[in-house]
N, C-alpha and C. Protein backbone atom coordinates (compact mmCIF):
# COMPACT_ATOMS: atom_id res chain seq x y z
N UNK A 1 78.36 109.54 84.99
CA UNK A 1 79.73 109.48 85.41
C UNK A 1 80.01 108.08 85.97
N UNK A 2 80.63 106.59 85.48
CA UNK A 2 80.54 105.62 86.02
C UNK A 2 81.95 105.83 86.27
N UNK A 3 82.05 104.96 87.64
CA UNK A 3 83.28 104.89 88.32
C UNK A 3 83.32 103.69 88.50
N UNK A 4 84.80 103.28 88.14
CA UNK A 4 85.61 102.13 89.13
C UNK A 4 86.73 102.08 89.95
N UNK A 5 86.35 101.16 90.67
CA UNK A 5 86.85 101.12 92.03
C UNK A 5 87.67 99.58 91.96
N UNK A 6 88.84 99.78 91.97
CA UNK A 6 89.88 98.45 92.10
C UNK A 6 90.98 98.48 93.94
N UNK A 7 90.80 97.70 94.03
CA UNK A 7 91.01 97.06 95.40
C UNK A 7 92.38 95.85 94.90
N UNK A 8 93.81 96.63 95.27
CA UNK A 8 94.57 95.53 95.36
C UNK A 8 95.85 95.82 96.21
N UNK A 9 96.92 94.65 96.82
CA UNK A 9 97.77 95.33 97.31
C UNK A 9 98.73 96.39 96.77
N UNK A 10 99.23 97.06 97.69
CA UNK A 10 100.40 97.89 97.45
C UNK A 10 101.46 97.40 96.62
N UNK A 11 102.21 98.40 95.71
CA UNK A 11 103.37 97.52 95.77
C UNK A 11 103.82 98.15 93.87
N UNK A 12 102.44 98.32 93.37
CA UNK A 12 102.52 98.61 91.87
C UNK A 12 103.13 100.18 91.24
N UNK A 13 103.98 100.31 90.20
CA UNK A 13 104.44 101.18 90.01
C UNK A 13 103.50 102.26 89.84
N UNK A 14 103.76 103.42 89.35
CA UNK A 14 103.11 104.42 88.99
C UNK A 14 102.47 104.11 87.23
N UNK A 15 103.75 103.89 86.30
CA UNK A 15 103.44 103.60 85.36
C UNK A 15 101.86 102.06 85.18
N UNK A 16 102.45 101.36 85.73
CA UNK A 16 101.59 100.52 85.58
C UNK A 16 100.12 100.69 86.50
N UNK A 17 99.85 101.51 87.45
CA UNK A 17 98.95 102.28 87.73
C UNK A 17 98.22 102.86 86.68
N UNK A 18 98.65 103.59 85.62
CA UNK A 18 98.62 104.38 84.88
C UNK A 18 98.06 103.43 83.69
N UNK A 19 98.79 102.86 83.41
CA UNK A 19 98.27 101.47 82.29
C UNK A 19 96.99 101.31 82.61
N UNK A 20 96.50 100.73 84.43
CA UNK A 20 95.38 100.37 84.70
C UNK A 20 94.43 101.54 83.89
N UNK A 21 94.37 102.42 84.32
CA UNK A 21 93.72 103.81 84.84
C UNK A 21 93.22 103.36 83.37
N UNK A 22 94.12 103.61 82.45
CA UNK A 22 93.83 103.85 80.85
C UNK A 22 93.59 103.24 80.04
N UNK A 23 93.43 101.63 80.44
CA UNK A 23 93.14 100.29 79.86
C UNK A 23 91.30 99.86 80.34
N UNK A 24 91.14 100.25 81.65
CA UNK A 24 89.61 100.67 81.84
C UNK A 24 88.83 101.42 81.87
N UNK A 25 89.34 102.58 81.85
CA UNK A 25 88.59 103.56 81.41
C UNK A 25 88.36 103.59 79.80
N UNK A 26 89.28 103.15 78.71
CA UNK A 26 88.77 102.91 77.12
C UNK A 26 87.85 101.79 76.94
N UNK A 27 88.13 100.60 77.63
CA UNK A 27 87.35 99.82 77.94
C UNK A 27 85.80 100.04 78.20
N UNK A 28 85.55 100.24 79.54
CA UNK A 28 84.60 100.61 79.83
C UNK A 28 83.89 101.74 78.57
N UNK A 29 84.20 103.10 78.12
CA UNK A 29 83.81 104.20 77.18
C UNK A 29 83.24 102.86 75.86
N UNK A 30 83.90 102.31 75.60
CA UNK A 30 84.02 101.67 74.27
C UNK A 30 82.58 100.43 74.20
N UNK A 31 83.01 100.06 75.42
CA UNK A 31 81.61 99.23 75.60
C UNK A 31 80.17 99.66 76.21
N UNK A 32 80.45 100.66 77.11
CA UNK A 32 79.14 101.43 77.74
C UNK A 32 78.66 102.68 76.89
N UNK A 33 79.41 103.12 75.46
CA UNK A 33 79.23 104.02 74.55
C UNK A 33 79.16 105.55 75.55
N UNK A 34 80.35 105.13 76.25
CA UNK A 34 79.94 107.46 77.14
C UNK A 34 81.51 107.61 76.73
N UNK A 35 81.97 108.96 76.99
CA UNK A 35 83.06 109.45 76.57
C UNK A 35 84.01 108.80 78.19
N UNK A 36 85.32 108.63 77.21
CA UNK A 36 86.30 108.35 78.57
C UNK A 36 86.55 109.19 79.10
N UNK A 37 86.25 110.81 78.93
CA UNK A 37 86.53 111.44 79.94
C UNK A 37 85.40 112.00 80.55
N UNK A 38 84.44 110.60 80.64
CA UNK A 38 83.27 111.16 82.51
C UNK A 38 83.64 109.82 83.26
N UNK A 39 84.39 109.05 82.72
CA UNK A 39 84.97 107.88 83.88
C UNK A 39 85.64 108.44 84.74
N UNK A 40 85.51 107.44 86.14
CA UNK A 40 86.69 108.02 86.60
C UNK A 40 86.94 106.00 87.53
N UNK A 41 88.49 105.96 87.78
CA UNK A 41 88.99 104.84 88.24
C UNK A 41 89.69 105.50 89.70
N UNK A 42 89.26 104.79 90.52
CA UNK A 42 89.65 105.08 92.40
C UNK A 42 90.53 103.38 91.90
N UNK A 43 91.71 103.90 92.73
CA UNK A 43 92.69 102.20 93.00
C UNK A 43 92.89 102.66 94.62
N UNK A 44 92.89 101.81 95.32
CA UNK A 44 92.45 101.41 96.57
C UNK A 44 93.56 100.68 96.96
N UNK A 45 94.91 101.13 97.18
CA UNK A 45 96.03 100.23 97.64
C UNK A 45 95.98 99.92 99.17
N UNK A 46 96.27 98.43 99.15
CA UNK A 46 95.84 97.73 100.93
C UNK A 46 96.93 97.04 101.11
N UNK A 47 97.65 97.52 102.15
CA UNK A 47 98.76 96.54 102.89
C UNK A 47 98.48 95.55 102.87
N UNK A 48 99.12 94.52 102.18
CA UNK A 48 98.72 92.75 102.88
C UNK A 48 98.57 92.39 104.34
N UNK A 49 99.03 93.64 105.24
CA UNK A 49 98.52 93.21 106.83
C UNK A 49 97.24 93.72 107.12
N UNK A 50 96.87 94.45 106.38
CA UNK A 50 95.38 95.05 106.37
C UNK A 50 94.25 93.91 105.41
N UNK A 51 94.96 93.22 105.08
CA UNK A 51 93.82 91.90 104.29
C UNK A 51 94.11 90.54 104.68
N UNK A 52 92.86 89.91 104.91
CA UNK A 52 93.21 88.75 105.26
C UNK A 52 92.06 87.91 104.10
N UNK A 53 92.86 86.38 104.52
CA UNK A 53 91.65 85.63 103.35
C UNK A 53 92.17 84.18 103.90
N UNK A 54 91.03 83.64 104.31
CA UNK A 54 91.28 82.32 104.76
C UNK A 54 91.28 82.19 106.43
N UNK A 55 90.95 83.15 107.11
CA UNK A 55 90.74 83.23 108.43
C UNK A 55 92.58 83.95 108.79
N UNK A 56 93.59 84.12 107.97
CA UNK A 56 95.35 84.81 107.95
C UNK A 56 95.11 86.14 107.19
N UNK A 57 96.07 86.91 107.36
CA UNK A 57 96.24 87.95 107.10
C UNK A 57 97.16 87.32 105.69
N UNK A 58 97.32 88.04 104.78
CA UNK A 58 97.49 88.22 103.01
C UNK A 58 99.33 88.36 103.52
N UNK A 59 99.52 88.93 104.57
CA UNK A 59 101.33 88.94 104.82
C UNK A 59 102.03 88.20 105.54
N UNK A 60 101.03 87.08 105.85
CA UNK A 60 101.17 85.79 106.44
C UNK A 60 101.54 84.81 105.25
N UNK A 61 100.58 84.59 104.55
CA UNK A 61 100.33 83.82 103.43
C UNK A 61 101.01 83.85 102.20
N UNK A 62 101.13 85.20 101.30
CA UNK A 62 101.88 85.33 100.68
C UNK A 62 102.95 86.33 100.93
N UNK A 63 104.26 86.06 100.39
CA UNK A 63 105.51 86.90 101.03
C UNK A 63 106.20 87.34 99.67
N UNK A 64 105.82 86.91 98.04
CA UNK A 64 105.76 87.72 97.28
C UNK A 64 104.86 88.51 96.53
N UNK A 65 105.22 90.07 96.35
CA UNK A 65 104.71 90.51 95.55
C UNK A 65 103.05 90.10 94.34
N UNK A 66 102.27 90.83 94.71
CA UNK A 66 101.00 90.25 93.65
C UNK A 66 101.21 91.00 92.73
């Protein structure tokens, strides 16, 4: 059962959630030869005040959308 785990801010639609979900999981099946349905994809949405990078918080630094 390989899993991935994506880590990014908030902010992304559902659909394009969905894109993710289904663009790595064929991915992954296609190149690791297991069926896409024993993947599974965790997305990990993080407030930009909950991340920092550079010694600032991510809602300091950037003020649009990633």
């Amino acid at each position: 059962m390989p899993v991935i785990r994506v880590e990014m801010w908030e902010g992304r639609t559902l659909e394009q959630k969905r894109e993710i979900v289904e663009s790595l999981s064929s991915e992954l099946a296609r190149i690791a030869g297991c069926d896409v349905a024993s993947i599974y994809v965790i997305i990990d949405e993080v407030c930009k005040d909950n991340w920092g990078a550079g010694g600032v918080f991510c809602s300091d630094k950037y003020s649009d959308p990633e």
